[in-house]
N, C-alpha and C. Protein backbone atom coordinates (compact mmCIF):
# COMPACT_ATOMS: atom_id res chain seq x y z
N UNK A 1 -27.96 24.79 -11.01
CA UNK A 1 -27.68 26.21 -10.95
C UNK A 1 -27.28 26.58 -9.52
N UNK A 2 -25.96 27.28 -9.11
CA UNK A 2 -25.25 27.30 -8.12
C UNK A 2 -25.44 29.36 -7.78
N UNK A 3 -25.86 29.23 -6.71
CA UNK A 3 -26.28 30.94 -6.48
C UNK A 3 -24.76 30.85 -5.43
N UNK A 4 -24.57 31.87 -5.45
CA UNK A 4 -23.54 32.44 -4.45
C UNK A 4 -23.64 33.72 -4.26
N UNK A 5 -23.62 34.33 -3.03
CA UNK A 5 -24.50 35.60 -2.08
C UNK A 5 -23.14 35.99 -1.27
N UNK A 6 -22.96 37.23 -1.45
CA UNK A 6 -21.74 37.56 -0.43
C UNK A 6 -22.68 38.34 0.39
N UNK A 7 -22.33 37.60 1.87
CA UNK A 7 -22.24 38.33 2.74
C UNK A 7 -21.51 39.43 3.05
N UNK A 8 -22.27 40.84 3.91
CA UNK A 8 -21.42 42.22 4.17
C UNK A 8 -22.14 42.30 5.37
N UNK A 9 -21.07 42.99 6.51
CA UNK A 9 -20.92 43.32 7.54
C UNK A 9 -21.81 44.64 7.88
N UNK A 10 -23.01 44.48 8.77
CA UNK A 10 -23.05 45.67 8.70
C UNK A 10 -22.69 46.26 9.64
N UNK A 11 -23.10 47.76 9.37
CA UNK A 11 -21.51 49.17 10.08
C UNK A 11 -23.02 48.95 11.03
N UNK A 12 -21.65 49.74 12.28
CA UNK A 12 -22.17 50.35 13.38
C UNK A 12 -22.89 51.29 13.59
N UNK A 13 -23.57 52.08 13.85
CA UNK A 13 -23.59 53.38 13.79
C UNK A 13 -23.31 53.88 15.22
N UNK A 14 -23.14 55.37 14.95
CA UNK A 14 -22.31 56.02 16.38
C UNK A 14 -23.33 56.83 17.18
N UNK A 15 -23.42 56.37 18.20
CA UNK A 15 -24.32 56.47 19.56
C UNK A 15 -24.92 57.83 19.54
N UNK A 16 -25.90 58.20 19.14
CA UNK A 16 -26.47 59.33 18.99
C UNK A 16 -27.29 60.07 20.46
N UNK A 17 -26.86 60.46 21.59
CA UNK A 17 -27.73 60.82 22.52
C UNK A 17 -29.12 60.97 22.28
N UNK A 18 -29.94 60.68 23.20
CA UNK A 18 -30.89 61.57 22.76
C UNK A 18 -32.04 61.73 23.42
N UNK A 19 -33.02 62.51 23.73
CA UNK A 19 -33.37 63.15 24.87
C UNK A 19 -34.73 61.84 25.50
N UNK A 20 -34.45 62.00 26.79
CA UNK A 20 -35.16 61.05 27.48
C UNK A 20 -36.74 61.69 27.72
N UNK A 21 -37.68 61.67 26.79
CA UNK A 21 -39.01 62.17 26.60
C UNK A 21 -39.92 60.83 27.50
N UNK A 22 -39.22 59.59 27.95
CA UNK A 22 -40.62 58.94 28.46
C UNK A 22 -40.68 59.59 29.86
N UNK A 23 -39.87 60.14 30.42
CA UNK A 23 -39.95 60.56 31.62
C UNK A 23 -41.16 61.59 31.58
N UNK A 24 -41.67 62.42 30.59
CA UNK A 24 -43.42 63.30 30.56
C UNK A 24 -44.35 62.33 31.02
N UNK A 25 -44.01 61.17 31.51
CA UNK A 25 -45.41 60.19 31.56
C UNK A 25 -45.95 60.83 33.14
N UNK A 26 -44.61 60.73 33.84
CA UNK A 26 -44.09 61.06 35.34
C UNK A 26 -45.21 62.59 35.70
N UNK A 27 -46.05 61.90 36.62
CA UNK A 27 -47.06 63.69 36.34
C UNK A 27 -46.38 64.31 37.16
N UNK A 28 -45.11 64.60 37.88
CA UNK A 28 -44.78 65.32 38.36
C UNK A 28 -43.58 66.57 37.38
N UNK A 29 -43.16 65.55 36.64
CA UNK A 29 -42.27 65.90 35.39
C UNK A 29 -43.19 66.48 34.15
N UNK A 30 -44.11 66.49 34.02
CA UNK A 30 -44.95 66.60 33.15
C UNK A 30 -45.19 68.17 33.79
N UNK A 31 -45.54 68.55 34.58
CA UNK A 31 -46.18 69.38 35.26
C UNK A 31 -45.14 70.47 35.28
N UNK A 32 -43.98 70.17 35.47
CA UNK A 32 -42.93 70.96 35.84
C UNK A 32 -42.63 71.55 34.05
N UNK A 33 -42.59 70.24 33.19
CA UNK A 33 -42.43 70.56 32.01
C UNK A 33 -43.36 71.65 31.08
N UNK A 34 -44.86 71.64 31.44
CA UNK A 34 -46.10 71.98 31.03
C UNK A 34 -45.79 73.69 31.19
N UNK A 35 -45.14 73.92 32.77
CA UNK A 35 -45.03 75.18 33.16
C UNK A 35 -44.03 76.16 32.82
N UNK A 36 -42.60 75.44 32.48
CA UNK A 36 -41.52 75.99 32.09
C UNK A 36 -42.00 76.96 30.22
N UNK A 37 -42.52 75.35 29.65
CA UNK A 37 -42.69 76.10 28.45
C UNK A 37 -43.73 77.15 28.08
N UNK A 38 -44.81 77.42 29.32
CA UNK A 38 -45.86 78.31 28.97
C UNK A 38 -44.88 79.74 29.44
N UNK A 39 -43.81 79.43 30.36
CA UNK A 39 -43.11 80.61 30.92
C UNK A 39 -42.56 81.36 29.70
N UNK A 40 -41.97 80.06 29.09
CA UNK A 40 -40.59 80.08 28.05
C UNK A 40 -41.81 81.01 26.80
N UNK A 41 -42.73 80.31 26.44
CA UNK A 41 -43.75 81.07 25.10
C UNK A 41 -44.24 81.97 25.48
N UNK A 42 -44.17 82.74 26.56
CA UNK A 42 -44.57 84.16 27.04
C UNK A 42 -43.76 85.54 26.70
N UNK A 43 -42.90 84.55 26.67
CA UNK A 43 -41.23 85.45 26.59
C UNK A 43 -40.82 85.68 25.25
N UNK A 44 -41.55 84.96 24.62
CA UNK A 44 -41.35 84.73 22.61
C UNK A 44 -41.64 86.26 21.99
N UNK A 45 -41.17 86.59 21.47
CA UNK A 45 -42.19 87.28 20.57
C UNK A 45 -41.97 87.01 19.21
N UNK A 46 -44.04 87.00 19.32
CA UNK A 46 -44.46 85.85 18.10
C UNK A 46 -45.08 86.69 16.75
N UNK A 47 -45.06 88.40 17.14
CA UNK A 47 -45.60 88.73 15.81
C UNK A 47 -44.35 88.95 14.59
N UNK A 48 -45.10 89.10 13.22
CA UNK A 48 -44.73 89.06 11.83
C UNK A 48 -43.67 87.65 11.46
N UNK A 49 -44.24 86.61 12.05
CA UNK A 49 -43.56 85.73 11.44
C UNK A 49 -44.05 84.82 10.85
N UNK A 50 -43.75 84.04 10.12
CA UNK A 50 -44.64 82.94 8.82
C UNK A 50 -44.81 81.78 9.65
N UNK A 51 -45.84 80.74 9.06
CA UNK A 51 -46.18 79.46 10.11
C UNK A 51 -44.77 78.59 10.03
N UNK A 52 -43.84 78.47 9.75
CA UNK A 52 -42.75 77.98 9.57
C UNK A 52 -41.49 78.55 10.56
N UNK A 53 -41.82 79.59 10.74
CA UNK A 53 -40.79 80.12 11.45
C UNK A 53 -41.38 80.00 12.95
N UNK A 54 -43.11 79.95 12.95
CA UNK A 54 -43.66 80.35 14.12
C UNK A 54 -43.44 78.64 14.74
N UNK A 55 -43.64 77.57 13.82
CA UNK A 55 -43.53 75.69 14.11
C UNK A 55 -41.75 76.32 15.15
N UNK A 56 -40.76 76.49 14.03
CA UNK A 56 -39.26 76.28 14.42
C UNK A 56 -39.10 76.83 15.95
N UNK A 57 -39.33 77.77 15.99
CA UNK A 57 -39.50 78.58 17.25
C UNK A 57 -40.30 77.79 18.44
N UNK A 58 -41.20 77.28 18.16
CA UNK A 58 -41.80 76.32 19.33
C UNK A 58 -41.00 74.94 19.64
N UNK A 59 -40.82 74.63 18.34
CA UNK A 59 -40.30 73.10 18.57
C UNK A 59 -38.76 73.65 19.50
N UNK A 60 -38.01 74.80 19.31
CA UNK A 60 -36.93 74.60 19.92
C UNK A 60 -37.11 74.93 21.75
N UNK A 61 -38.29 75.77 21.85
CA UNK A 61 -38.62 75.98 23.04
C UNK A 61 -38.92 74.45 23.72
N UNK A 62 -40.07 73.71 23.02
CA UNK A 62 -40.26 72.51 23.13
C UNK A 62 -38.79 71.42 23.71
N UNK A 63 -38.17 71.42 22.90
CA UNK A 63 -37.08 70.42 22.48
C UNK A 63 -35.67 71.11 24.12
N UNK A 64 -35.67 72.16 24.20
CA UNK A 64 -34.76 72.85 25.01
C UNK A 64 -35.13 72.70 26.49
N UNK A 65 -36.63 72.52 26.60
CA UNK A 65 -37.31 72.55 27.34
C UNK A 65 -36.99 71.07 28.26
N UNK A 66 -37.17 70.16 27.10
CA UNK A 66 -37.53 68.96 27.16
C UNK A 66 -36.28 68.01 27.81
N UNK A 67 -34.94 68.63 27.35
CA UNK A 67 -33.58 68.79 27.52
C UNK A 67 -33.16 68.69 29.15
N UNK A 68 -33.92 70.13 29.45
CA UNK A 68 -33.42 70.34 30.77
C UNK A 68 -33.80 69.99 32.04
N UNK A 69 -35.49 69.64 31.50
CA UNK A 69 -36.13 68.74 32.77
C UNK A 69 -36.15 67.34 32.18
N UNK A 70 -36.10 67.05 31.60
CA UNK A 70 -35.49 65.06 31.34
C UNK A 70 -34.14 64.57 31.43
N UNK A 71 -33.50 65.43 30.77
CA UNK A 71 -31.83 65.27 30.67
C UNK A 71 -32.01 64.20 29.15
N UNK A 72 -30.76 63.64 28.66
CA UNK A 72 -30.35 63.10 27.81
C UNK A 72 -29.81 61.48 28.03
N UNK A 73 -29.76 60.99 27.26
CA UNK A 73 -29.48 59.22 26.94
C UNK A 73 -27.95 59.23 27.48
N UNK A 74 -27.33 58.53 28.04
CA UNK A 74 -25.66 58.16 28.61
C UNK A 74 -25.23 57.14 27.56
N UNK A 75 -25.91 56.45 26.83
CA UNK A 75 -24.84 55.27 26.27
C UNK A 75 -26.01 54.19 25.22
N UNK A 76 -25.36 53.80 24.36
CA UNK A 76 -25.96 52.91 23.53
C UNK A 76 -26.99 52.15 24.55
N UNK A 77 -28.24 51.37 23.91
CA UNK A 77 -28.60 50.09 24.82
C UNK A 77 -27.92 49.00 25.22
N UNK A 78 -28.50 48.55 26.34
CA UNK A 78 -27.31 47.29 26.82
C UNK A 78 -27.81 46.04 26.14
N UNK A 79 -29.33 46.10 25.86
CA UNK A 79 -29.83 44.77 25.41
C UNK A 79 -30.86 44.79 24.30
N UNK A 80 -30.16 43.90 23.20
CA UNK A 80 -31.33 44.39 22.02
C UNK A 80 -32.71 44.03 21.78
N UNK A 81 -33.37 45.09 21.22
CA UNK A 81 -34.80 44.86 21.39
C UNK A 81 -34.90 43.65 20.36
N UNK A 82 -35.90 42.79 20.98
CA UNK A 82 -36.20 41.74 19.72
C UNK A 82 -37.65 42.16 19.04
């Protein structure tokens, strides 16, 4: 009994930036980060809204936050993880 298996190529996928979060380890970056967003959630206003809207609203403060004092990824990896 003779099996035969086709091999397929797999696709690439296309380089997705994406935000450089190990830099919070950095307590100086951390600190800077810690302060922006207590600035940034001061400035919110948080009444009549549902826990869903109140999550979305943080995570983008979070995420915007996170953006501007880390910055973002430049380019695929150079070397693959094994």
């Amino acid at each position: 009994m003779d099996m035969w298996f086709k091999a397929t190529k797999r696709r690439r996928r296309k380089f997705e930036p994406r935000v450089r979060v190990w830099k919070l380890k950095e307590e100086k970056t951390c600190d800077e980060y810690r302060c922006m967003v207590g600035d940034k959630v001061e400035e919110v206003k948080w009444k009549g809204l549902g826990v869903n809207d109140h999550w979305q609203q943080m995570k983008g403060i979070m995420m915007e936050t996170a953006q501007d004092i880390c910055g973002m990824t430049k380019g695929p990896r150079r070397h693959k993880e094994t």
